[in-house]
Protein backbone atom coordinates (compact mmCIF):
# COMPACT_ATOMS: atom_id res chain seq x y z
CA UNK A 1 88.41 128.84 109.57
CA UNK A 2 90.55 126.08 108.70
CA UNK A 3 89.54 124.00 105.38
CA UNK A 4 91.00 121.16 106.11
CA UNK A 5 91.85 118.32 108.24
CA UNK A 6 93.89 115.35 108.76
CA UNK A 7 93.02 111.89 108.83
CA UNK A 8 93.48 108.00 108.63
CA UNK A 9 91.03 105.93 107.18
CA UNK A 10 89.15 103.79 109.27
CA UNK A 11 90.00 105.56 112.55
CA UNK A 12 87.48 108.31 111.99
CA UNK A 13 89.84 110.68 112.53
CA UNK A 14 89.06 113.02 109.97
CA UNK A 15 86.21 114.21 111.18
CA UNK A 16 83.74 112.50 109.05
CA UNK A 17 80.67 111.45 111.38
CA UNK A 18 79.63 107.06 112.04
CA UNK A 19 82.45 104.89 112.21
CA UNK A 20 81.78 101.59 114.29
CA UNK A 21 82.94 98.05 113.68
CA UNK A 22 81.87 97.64 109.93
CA UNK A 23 84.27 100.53 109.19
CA UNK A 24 87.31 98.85 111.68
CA UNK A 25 86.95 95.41 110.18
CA UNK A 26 86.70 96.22 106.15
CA UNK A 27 90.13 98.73 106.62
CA UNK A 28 91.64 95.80 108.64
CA UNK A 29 90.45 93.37 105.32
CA UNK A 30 92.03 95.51 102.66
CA UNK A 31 95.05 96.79 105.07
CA UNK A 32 94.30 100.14 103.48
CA UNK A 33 95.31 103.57 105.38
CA UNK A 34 96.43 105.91 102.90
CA UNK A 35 97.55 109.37 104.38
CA UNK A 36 94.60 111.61 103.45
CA UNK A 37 93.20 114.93 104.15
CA UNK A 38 89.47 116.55 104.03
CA UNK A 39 88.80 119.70 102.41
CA UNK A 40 85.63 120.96 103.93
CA UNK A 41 85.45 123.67 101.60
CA UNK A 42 85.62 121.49 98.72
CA UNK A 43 84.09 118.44 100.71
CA UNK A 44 86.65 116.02 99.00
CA UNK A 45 89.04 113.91 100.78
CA UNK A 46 92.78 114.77 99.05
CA UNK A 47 94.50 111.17 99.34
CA UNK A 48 98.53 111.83 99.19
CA UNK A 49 101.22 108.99 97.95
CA UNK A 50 104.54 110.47 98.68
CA UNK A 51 106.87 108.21 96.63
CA UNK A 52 111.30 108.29 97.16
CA UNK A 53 111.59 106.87 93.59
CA UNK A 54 110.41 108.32 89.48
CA UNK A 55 106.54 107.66 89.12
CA UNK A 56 105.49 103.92 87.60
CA UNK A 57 102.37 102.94 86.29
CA UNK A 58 101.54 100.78 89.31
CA UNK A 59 101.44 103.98 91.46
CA UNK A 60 98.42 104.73 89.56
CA UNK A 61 96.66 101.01 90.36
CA UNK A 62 97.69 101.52 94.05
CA UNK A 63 96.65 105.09 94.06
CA UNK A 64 92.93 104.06 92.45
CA UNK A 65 92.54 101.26 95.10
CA UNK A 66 93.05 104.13 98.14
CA UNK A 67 90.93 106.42 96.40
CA UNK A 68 87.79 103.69 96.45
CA UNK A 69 88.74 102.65 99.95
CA UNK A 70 88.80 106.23 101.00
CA UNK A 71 85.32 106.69 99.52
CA UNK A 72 83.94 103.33 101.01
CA UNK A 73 85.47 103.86 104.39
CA UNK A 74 85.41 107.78 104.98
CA UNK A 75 83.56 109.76 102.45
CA UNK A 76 79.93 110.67 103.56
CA UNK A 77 76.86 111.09 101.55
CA UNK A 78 77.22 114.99 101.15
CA UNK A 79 80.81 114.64 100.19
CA UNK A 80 82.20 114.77 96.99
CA UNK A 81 84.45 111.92 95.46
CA UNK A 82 87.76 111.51 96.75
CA UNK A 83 91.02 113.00 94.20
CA UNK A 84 94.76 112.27 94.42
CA UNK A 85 97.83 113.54 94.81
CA UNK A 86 101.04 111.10 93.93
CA UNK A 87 104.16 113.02 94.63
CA UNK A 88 107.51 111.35 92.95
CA UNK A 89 110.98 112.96 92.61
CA UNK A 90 111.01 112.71 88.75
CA UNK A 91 108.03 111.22 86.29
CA UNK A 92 108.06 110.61 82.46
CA UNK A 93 105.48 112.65 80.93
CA UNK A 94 104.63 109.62 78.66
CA UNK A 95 104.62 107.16 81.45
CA UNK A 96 102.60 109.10 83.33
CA UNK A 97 99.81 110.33 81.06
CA UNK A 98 98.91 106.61 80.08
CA UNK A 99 98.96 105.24 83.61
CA UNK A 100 96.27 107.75 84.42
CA UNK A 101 94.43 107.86 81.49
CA UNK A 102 91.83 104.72 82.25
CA UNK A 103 91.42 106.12 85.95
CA UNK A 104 87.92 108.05 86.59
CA UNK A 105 88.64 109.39 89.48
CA UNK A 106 90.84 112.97 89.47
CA UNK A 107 94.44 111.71 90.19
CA UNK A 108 97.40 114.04 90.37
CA UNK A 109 101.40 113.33 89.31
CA UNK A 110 103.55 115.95 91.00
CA UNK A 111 107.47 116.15 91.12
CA UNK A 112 109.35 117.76 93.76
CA UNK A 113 112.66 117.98 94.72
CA UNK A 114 115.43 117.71 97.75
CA UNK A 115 118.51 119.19 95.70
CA UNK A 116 118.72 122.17 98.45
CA UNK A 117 118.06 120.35 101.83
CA UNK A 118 120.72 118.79 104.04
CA UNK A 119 119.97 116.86 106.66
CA UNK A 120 121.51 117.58 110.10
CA UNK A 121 121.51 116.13 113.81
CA UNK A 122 121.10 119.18 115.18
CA UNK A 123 118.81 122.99 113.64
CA UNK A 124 120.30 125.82 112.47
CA UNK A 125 120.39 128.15 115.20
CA UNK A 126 117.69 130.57 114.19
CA UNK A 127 115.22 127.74 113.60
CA UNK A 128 115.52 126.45 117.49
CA UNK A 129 113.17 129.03 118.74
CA UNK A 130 110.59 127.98 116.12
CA UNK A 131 111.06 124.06 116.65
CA UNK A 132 108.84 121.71 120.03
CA UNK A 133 111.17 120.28 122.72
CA UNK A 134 111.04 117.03 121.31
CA UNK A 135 110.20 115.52 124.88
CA UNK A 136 107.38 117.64 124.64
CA UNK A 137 106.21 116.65 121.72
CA UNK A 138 106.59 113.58 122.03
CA UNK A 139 104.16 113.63 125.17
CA UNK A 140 101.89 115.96 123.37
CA UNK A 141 102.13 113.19 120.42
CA UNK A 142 101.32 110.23 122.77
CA UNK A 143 98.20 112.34 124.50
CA UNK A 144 96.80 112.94 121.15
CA UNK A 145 96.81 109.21 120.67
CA UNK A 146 95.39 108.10 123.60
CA UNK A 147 92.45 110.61 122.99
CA UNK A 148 92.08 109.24 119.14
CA UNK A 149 92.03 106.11 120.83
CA UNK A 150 89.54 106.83 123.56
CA UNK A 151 87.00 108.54 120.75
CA UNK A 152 87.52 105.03 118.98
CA UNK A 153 86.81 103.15 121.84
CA UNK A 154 83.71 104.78 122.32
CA UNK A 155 82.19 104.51 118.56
């Protein structure tokens, strides 16, 4: 069984039950669509803030303001509150502990690094077999939105 899913808030794509045009119009207000996730193990959405530069304080103020909009939009009555994840290349230990420390809601400063990866036009050779034909994907891509679209339609 998987534990957990993949969403966008707002779109009701992450498997959380309602929706309708209350949920539509009060994303389309605050323009928030954070990348999140649902545990359904845990019952907590996981919102994720992947970040190209050092963590700053304001990641935390941005990251609080998804993490009410995910629980306003998404989270249902038998879920838990939502928690954080703000992923930066570097962070400040200092920095980071006092941007989080007036936050109530669990919020989580990760680093992670790019030192070993190259970027290339074309795979390594032994990866091919293991990669989509991107035509294909991309049509696979495109009839996935049409149905999210369709199930949106409907609600």
């Amino acid at each position: 069984m998987r534990s957990w899913r993949a969403g966008c808030v707002g779109t009701r794509t992450s498997g959380s039950e309602g929706g309708g045009e209350e949920t539509t119009s009060r994303k389309a207000e605050t323009g928030a669509s954070p990348p999140t996730l649902h545990n359904y193990i845990l019952r907590r959405f996981v919102v994720i803030d992947l970040k190209i530069e050092d963590f700053k304080p304001e990641f935390a103020g941005k990251m609080g303001f998804y993490l009410t909009a995910v629980d306003e939009l998404e989270r249902q009555p038998s879920d838990k509150p939502s928690i954080g994840l703000v992923l930066c290349p570097g962070r400040s230990k200092t920095v980071t502990e006092w941007a989080l420390q007036s936050i109530d809601t669990p919020v989580a400063v990760a680093r992670y690094t790019t030192s070993d990866i190259r970027l290339t036009q074309t795979p390594p050779a032994e990866m091919k077999p293991a990669l989509p034909d991107l035509p294909a994907l991309a049509s696979e891509l495109s009839n996935i939105v049409q149905a999210a679209n369709a199930v949106d339609d409907e609600l």
